[in-house]
Protein backbone atom coordinates (compact mmCIF):
# COMPACT_ATOMS: atom_id res chain seq x y z
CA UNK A 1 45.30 -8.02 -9.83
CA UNK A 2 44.36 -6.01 -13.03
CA UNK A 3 41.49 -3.52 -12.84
CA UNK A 4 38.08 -3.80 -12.95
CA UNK A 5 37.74 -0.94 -15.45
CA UNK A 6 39.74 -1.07 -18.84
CA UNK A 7 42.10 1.49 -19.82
CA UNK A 8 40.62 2.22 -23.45
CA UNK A 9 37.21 3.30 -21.96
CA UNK A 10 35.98 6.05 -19.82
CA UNK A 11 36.44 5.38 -16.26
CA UNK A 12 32.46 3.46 -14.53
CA UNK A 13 31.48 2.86 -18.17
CA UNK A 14 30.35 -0.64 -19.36
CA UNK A 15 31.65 -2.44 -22.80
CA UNK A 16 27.95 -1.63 -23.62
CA UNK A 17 28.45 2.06 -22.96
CA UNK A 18 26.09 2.22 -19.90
CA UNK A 19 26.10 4.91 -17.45
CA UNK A 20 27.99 4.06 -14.42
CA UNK A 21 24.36 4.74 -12.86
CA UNK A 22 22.95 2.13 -14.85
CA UNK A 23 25.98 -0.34 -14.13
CA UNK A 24 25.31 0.09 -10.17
CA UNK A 25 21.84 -0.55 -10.82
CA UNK A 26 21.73 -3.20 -12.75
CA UNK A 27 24.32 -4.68 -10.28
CA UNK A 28 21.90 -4.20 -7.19
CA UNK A 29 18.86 -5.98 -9.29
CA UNK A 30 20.83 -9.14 -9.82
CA UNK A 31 21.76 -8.78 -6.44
CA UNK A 32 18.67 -8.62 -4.85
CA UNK A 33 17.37 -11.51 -7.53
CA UNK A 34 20.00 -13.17 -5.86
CA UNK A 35 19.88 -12.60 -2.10
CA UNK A 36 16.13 -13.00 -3.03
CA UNK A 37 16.22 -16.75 -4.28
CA UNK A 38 19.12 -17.98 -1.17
CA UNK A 39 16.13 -16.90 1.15
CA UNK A 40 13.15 -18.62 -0.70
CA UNK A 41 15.29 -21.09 -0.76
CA UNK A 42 16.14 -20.83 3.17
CA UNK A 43 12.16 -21.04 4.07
CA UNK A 44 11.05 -22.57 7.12
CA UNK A 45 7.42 -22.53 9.08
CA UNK A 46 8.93 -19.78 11.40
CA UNK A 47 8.75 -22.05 15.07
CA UNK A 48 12.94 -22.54 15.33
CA UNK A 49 14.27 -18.91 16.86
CA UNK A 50 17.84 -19.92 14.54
CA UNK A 51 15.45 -19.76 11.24
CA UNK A 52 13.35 -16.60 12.21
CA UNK A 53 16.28 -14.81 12.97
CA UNK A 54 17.84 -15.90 9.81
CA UNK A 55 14.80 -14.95 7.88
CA UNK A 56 14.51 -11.61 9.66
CA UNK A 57 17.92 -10.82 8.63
CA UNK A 58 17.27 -12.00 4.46
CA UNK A 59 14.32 -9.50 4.59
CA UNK A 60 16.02 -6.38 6.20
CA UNK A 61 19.26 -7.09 4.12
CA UNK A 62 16.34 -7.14 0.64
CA UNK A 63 15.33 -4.23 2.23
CA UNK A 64 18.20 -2.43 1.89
CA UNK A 65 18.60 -3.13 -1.30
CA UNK A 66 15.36 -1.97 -2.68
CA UNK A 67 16.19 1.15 -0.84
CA UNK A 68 19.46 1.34 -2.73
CA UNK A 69 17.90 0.81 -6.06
CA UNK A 70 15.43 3.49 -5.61
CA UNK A 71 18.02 5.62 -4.70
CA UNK A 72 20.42 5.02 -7.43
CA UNK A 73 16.93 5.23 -9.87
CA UNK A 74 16.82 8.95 -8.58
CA UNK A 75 20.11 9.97 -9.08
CA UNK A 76 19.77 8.30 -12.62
CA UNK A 77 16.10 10.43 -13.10
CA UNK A 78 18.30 13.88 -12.00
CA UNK A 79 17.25 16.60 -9.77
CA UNK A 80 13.81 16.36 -8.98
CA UNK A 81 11.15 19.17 -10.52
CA UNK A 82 9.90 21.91 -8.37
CA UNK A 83 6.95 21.38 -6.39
CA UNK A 84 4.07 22.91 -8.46
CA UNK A 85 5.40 22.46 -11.57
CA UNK A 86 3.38 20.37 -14.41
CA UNK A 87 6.56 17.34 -14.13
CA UNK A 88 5.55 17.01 -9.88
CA UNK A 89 2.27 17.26 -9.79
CA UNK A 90 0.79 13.82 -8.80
CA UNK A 91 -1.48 11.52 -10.63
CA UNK A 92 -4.97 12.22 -10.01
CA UNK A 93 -6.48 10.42 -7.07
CA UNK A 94 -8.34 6.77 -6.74
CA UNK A 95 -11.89 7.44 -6.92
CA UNK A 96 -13.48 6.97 -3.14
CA UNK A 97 -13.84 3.21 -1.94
CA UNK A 98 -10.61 2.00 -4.21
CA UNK A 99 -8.72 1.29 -1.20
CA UNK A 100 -6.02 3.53 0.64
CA UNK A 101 -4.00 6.05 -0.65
CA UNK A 102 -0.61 4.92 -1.40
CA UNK A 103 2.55 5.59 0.71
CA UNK A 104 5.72 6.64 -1.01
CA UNK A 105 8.08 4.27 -2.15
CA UNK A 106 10.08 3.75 0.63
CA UNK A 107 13.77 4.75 -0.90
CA UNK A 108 12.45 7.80 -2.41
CA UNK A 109 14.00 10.64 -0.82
CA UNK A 110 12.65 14.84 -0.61
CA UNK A 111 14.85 17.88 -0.35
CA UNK A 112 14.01 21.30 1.13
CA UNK A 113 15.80 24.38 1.73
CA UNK A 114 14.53 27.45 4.30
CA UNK A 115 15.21 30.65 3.89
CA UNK A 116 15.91 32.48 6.95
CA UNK A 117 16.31 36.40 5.99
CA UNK A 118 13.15 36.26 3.47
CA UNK A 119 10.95 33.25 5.27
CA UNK A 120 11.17 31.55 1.95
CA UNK A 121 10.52 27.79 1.56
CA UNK A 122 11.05 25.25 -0.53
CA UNK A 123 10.30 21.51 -1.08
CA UNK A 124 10.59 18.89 -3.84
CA UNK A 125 8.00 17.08 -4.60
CA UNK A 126 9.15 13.95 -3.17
CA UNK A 127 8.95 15.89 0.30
CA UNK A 128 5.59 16.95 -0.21
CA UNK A 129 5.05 13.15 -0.79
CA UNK A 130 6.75 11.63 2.18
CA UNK A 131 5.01 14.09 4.70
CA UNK A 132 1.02 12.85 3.16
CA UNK A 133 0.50 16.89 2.03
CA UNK A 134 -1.15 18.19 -0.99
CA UNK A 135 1.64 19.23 -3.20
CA UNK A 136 -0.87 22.90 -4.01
CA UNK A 137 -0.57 23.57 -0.31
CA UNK A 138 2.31 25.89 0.82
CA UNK A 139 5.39 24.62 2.20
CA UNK A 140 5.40 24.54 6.18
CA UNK A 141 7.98 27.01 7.46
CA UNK A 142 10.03 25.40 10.28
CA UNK A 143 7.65 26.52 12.95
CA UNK A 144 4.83 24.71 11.15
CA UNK A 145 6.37 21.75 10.66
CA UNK A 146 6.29 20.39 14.53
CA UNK A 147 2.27 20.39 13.58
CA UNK A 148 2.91 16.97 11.79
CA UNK A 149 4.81 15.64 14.41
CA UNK A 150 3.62 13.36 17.78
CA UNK A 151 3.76 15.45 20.73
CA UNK A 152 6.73 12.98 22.00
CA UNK A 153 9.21 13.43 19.24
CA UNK A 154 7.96 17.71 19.42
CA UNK A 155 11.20 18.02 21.25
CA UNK A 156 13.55 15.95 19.15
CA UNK A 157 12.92 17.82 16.06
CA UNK A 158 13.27 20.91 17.93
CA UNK A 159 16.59 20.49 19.42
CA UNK A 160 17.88 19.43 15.71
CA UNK A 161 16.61 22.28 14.55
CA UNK A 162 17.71 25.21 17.03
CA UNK A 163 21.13 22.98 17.47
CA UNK A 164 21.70 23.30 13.51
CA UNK A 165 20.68 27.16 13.54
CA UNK A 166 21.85 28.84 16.52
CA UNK A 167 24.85 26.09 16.86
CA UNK A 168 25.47 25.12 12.79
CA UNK A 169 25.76 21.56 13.73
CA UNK A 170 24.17 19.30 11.22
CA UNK A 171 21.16 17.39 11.35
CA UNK A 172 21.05 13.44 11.64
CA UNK A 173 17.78 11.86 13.30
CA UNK A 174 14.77 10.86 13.33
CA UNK A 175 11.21 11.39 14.38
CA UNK A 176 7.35 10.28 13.52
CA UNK A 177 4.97 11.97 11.95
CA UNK A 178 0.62 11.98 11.06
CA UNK A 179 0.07 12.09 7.46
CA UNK A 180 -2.54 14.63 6.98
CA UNK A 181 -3.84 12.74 3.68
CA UNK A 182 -5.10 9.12 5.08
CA UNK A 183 -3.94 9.51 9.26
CA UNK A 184 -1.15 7.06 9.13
CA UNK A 185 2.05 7.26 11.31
CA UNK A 186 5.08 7.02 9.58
CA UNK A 187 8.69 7.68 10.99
CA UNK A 188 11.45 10.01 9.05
CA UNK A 189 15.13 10.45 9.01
CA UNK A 190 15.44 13.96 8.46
CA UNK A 191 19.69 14.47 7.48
CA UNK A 192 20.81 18.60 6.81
CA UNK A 193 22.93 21.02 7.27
CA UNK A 194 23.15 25.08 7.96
CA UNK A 195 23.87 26.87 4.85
CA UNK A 196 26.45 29.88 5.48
CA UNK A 197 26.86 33.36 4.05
CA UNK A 198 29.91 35.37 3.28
CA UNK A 199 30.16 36.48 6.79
CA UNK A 200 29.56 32.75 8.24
CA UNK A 201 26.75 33.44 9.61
CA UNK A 202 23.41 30.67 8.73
CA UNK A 203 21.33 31.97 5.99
CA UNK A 204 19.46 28.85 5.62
CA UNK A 205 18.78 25.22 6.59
CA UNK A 206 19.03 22.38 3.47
CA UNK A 207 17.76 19.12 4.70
CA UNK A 208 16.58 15.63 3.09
CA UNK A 209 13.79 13.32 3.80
CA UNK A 210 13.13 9.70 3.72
CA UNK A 211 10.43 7.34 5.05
CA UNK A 212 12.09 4.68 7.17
CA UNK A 213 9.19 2.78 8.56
CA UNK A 214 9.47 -0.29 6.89
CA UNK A 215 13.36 -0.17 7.45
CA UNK A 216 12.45 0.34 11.55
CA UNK A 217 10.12 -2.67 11.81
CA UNK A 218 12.51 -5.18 9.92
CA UNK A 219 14.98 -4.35 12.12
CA UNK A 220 12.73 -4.53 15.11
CA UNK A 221 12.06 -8.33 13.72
CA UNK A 222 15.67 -8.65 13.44
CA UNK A 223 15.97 -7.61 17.26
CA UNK A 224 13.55 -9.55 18.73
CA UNK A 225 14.18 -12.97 17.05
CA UNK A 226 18.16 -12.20 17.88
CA UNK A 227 16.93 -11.78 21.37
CA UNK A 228 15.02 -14.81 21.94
CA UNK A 229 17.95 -16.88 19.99
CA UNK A 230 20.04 -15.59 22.44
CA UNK A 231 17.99 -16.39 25.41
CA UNK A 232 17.56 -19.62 23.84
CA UNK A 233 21.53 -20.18 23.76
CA UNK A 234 22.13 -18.92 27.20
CA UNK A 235 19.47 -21.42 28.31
CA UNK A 236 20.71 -24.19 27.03
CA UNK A 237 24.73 -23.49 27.69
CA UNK A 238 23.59 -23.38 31.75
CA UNK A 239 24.72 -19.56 31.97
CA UNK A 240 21.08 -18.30 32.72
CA UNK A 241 18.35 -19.31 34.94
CA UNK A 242 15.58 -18.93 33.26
CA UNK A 243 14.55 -18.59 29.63
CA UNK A 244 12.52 -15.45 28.07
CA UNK A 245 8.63 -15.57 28.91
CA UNK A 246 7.45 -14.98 25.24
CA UNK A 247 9.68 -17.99 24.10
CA UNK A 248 9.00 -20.58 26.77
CA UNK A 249 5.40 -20.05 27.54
CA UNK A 250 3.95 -18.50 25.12
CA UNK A 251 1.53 -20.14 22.14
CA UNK A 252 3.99 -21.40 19.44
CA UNK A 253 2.37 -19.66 16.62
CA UNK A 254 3.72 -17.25 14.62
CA UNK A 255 1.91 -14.89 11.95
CA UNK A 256 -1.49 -15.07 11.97
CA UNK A 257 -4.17 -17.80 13.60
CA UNK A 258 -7.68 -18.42 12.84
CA UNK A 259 -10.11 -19.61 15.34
CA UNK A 260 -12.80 -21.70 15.32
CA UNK A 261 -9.51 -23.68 12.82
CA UNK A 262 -12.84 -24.43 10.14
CA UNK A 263 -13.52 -20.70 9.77
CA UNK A 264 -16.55 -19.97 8.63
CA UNK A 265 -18.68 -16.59 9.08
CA UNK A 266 -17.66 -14.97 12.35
CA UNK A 267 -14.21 -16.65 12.95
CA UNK A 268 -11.26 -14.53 14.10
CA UNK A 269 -8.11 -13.90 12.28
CA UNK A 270 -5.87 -12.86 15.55
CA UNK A 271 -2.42 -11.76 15.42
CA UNK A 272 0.32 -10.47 17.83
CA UNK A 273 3.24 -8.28 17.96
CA UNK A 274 5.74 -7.54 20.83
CA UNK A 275 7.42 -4.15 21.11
CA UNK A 276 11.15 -4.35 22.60
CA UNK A 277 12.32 -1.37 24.65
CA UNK A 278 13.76 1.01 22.98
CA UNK A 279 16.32 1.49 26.06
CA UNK A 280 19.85 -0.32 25.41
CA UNK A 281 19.79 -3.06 27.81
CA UNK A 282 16.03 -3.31 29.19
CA UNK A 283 15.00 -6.75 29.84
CA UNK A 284 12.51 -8.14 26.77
CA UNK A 285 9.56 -7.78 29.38
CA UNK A 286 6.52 -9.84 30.78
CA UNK A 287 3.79 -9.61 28.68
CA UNK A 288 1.87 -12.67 28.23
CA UNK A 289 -1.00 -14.19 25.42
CA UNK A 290 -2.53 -17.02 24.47
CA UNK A 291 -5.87 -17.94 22.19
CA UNK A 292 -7.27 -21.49 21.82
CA UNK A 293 -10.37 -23.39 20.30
CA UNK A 294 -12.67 -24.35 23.73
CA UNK A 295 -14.59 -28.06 23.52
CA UNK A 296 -17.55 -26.17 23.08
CA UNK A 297 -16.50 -24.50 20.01
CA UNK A 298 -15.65 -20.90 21.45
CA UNK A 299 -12.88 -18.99 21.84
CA UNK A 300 -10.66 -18.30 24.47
CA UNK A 301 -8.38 -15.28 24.53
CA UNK A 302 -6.09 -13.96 27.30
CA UNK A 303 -3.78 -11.07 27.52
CA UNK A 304 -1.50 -8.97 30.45
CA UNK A 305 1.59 -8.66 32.18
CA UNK A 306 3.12 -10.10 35.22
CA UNK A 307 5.76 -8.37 37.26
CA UNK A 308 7.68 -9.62 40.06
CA UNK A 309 11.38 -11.66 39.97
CA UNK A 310 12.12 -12.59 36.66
CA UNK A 311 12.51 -16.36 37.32
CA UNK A 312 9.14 -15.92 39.07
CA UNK A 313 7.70 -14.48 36.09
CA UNK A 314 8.52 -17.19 33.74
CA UNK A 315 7.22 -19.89 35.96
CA UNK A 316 4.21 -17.44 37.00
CA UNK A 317 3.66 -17.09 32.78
CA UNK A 318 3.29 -20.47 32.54
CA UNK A 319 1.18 -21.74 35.60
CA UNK A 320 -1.38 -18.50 34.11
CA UNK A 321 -1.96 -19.55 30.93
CA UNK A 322 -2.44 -23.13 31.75
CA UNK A 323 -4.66 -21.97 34.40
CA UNK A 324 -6.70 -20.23 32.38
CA UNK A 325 -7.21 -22.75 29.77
CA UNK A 326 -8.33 -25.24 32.39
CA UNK A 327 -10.65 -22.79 33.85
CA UNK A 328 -12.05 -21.90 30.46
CA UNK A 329 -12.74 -25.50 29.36
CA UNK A 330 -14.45 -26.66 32.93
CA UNK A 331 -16.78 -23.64 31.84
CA UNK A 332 -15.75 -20.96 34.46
CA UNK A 333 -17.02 -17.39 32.80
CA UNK A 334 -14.36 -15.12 31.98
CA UNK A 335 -15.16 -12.86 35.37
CA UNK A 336 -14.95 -15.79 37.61
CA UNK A 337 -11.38 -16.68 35.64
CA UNK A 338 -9.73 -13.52 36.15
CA UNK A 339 -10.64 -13.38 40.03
CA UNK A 340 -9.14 -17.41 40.06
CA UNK A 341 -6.03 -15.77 38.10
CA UNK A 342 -5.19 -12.93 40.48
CA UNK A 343 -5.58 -15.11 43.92
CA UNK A 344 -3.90 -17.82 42.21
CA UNK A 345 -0.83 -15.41 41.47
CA UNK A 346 -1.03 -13.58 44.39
CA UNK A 347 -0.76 -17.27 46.48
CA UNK A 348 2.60 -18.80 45.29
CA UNK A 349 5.92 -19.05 46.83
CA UNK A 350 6.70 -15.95 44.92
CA UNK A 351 3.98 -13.98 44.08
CA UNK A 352 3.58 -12.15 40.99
CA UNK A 353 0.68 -9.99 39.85
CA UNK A 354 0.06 -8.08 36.93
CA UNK A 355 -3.77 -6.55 35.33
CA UNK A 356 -4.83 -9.47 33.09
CA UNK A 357 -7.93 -9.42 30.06
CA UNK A 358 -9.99 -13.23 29.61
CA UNK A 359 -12.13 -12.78 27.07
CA UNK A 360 -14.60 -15.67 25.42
CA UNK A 361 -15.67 -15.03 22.00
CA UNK A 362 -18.66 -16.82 20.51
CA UNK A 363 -18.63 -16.85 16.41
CA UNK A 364 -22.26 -18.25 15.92
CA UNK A 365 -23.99 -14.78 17.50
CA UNK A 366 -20.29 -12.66 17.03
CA UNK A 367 -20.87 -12.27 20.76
CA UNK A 368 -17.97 -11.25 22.68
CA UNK A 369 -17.61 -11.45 26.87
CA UNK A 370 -14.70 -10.06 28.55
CA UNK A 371 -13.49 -9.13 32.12
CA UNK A 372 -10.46 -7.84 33.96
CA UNK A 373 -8.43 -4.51 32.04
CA UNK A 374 -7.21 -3.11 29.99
CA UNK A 375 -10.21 -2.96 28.39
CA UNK A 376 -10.35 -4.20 24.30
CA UNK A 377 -10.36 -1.31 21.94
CA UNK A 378 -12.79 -1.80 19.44
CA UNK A 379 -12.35 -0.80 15.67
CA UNK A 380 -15.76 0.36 12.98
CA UNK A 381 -16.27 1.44 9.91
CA UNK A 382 -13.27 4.09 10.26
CA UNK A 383 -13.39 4.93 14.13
CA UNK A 384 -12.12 3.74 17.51
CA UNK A 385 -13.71 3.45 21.16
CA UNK A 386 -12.83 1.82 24.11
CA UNK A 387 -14.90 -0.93 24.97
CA UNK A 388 -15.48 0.09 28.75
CA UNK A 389 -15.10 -2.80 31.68
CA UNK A 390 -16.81 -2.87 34.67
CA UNK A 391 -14.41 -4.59 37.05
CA UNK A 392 -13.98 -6.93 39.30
CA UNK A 393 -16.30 -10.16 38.48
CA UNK A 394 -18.86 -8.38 36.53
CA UNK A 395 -18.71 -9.22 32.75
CA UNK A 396 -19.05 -6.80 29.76
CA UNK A 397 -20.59 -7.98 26.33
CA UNK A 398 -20.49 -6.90 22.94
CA UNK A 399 -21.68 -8.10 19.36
CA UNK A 400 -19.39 -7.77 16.82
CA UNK A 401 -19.44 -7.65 13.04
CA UNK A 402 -18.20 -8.54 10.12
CA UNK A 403 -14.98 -6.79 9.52
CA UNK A 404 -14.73 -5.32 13.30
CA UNK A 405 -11.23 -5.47 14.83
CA UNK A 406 -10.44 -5.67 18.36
CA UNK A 407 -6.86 -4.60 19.58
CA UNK A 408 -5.80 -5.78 23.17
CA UNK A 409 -2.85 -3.67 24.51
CA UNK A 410 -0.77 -4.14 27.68
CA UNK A 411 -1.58 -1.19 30.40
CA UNK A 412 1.70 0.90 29.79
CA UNK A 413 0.96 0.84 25.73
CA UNK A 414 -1.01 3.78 24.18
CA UNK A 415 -2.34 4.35 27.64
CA UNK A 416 -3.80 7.58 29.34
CA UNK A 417 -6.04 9.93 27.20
CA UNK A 418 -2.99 10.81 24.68
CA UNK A 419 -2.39 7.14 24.27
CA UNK A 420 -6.09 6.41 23.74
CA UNK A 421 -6.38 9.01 20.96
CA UNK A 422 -3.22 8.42 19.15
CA UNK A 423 -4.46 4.60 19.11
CA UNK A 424 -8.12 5.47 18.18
CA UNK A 425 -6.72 7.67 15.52
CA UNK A 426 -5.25 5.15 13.31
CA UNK A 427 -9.18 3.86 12.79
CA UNK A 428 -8.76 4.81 9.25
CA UNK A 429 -5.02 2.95 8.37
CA UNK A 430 -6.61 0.12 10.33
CA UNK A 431 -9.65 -0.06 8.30
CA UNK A 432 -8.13 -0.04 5.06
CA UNK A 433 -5.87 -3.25 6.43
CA UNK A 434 -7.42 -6.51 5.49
CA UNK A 435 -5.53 -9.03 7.56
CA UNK A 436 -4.81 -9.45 11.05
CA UNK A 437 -1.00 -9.09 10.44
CA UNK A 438 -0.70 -5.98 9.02
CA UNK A 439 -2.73 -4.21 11.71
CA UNK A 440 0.36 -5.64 14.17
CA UNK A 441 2.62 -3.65 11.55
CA UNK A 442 0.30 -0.59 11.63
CA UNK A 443 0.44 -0.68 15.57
CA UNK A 444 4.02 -1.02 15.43
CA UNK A 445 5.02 1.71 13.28
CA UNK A 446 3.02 3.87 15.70
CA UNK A 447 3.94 3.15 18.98
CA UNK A 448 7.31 0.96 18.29
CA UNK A 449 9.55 4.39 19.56
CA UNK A 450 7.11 4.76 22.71
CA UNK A 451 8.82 1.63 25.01
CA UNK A 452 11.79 3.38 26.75
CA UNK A 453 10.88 1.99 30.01
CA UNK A 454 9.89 -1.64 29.30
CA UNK A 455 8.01 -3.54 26.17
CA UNK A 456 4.72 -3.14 24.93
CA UNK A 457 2.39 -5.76 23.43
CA UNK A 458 -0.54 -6.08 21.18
CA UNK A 459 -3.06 -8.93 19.82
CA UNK A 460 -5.18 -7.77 17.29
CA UNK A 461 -8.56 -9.74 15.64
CA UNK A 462 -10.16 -9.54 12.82
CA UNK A 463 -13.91 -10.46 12.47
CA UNK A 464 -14.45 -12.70 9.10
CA UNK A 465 -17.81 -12.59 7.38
C-alpha cells in the first residue's frame, strides 16, 4: 500500500502546504458534517428504545468530535497568554437582564502549575474560565481550591492531591464544582503530574482542566437507553421475568409535554429525567411518574418510588398509576388519592410501598393542590423553597405564576438539609433556563454523581404565561 504522505513534501503537510494542525482539523469538520447528516438522517420520534439508543450514541460520538476540534483549534492558537495579561483578559460582560453568563466551550482546556517552596501559583486563562472566577482575582493555592468544590467530591480531590505530592503519582479524575460567577454546577477532569527537582524530590504540581459536563450527561443518555434496550431484549428472548419499571409502565413520552395539550396562559411544560446509579451493577431502580389531561380540564401529576420484589414492583408500578388516574378522573382530591394508593399497595399479594406525591394542577387560577411527600420544590424569580406538606389526608395549595417551576424529586435525591440547599441553590441556572428540558439537564449535571446506592428521579414544570 503506498503512503499516505508523499516523499517530495515535508512529512503531515498538505499539497496546499497546510499545517498538519490544519489538515487534522479540517479532517474532523468534514467528519462531524458527516457523522452529523447519517444522524439527521437516522431521526425518529424517540418511543423505540433501538432508535434512542442509536440516537444517544450519534450525539455523544458528535460530541466528541467537537471536543476534538476545539482541542486541535488550541494547539493550532499556541500556548495560551498569561492570566492578566491584555491577550486573556475577557470580553466585557452582558449588560444585566441579557441572559446568563456563558459557560466555556466545552473542549477548551486550562493549565496551572503550583509552586511548592515559594507558594507561587499560576493559571491560564482558560482555567480561570472553566472554574466561573474573575480572571483579576488571585489564583487559589491548593488549599483554596476545595472551596469550589461540593462537600462530597472534598475528599476525592484531596486524595489526588496528597497522593500526587507526598506519593508523586499522577493525577487522573474527576470532581464537581460551584461556579462562583452565575452558581452553576459543572463537573471537571482535572489530569497532572508532580514536577521533580534535581534531588527527586516534588517541587511542584502541573495539572490541566476541562469541563466535561456535557460529555457526562450524553453518556448518561447513552446508559440509560442501552439499559432499557437491554431489558427490552431480555424480555422478549424469555431470559428475564420482568421488564424495567420506567419502560413498561411508565407514560410513553419522551422530551418535553405540555398540559392542558391547547396551551394557553397557565399550561405546564413538564419534563423528566432519571438518574442511573452510579454503582457498577445496581438495578435501574423504582421510581415511578405519570401526568395526564383530567375530563375536567386539569392536570394530574404523580411521582414516588416503590420498593419491595422487583417483579412486584413492576406489576405494583403499573396497578399505581392506573389507580391513580381512575381516582383522579371519578374526582377523588389528591389527599383522599394518596391514602387509596398506600392501602391499595400495602393490600396485594405482594405488597409494596414506597412515599408517593398526587398533585392536581388547575391552569385557569395557576392553582396548584398536592398531598403525600416529598414535598414539590418551588422555583421564583432566582430562589428556591420547599413547598411544605402537611401529611396524611390534609391538602396543601399554592398559586403559581407565570414562569414558576416546580421540581418533584424522589426522597433519596437532594434530600436532608445539604440536599435541600445544593438543590435550592441552582435557583439562578434554573431561572435563566427557558424550557422544561433543560432544567432536567441542569438537575442532572448536579446531582447525576450523587446515586451510588440506587437511582434518583426528577419531573420538572414550567408555568407558561
Amino acid at each position: 500500500m503506498p503512503s499516505p504522505l508523499s516523499a517530495d513534501r515535508p512529512a503531515g503537510l498538505s499539497p496546499s502546504g497546510d499545517s498538519p494542525v490544519e489538515v487534522l482539523i479540517a479532517r474532523t469538520r468534514q467528519l462531524r458534517t458527516d457523522m452529523d447528516a447519517v444522524r439527521r438522517g437516522a431521526w425518529s420520534d424517540g418511543t423505540d428504545p433501538e432508535d434512542r439508543w442509536q440516537r444517544a450514541l450519534y450525539d455523544l460520538a458528535l460530541h466528541h468530535l467537537e471536543d476534538l476540534d476545539e482541542h486541535l483549534a488550541q494547539l493550532r492558537e499556541g500556548p495560551p497568554p498569561a492570566a492578566g495579561s491584555p491577550e486573556a483578559l475577557p470580553a466585557p460582560p452582558a449588560a444585566p437582564g441579557t441572559g446568563p453568563a456563558p459557560t466555556p466551550a466545552p473542549g477548551r482546556i486550562g493549565s496551572a502549575e503550583w509552586e511548592l517552596l515559594t507558594d507561587e501559583v499560576r493559571w491560564s486563562a482558560e482555567f480561570y474560565e472553566i472554574l466561573g472566577m474573575d480572571p483579576a482575582a488571585h489564583a487559589l493555592t491548593l488549599d483554596e481550591l476545595p472551596s469550589l468544590v461540593l462537600d462530597q467530591d472534598r475528599p476525592r480531590l484531596t486524595a489526588m492531591v496528597t497522593g500526587c505530592l507526598v506519593d508523586g503519582r499522577p493525577i487522573d479524575g474527576e470532581f464537581r464544582i460551584t461556579r462562583p460567577d452565575d452558581g452553576r454546577v459543572r463537573t471537571v477532569h482535572m489530569k497532572g503530574e508532580p514536577v521533580l527537582d534535581a534531588d527527586g524530590n516534588t517541587a511542584s504540581m502541573w495539572a490541566v482542566l476541562r469541563d466535561v459536563s456535557e460529555l457526562r450527561r450524553y453518556r448518561r443518555a447513552v446508559s440509560e437507553t442501552r439499559d432499557s434496550l437491554r431489558h427490552r431484549r431480555t424480555a422478549r428472548s424469555g431470559q428475564g421475568l420482568v421488564v424495567e419499571p420506567q419502560e413498561a409502565v411508565l407514560p410513553p413520552w419522551h422530551g418535553s409535554l405540555r398540559l392542558p395539550r391547547q396551551g394557553g396562559p397557565g399550561s405546564l411544560e413538564l419534563a423528566a429525567g432519571r438518574l442511573p446509579s452510579s454503582a457498577p451493577g445496581e438495578p435501574t431502580g423504582s421510581d415511578w411518574y405519570d401526568a395526564c389531561e383530567l375530563p375536567d380540564g386539569e392536570t394530574l401529576i404523580g411521582f414516588g418510588t416503590l420498593t419491595g420484589e422487583p417483579s412486584a414492583v413492576a406489576s405494583g408500578t403499573a396497578m399505581l398509576i392506573g389507580a391513580l388516574r381512575g381516582m383522579a378522573m371519578a374526582g377523588a382530591a389528591p389527599g383522599q388519592s394518596a391514602v387509596w394508593l398506600d392501602d391499595l399497595l400495602r393490600r396485594g399479594a405482594r405488597p409494596v410501598c414506597g412515599p408517593a406525591l398526587c398533585c392536581r394542577y388547575a391552569a385557569g387560577t395557576r392553582t396548584l393542590r398536592w398531598a403525600g411527600c416529598p414535598a414539590p420544590v418551588l422555583f421564583r424569580g432566582g430562589t428556591g423553597r420547599t413547598l411544605r406538606s402537611p401529611g396524611g389526608q390534609a391538602e396543601a395549595e399554592q398559586r403559581l405564576e407565570a414562569g414558576d417551576l416546580l421540581v418533584l424529586r424522589t426522597a433519596g435525591l437532594a434530600g436532608g438539609a445539604d440536599g435541600e440547599r445544593r438543590l435550592t441553590g441552582l435557583a439562578e441556572s434554573l431561572r435563566d433556563e427557558p424550557s422544561a428540558q433543560g432544567a432536567v439537564r441542569i438537575l442532572a449535571d448536579a446531582f447525576g454523581g450523587d446515586r451510588h446506592d440506587g437511582t434518583g428521579c426528577f419531573l420538572v414544570a414550567r408555568v407558561h404565561g
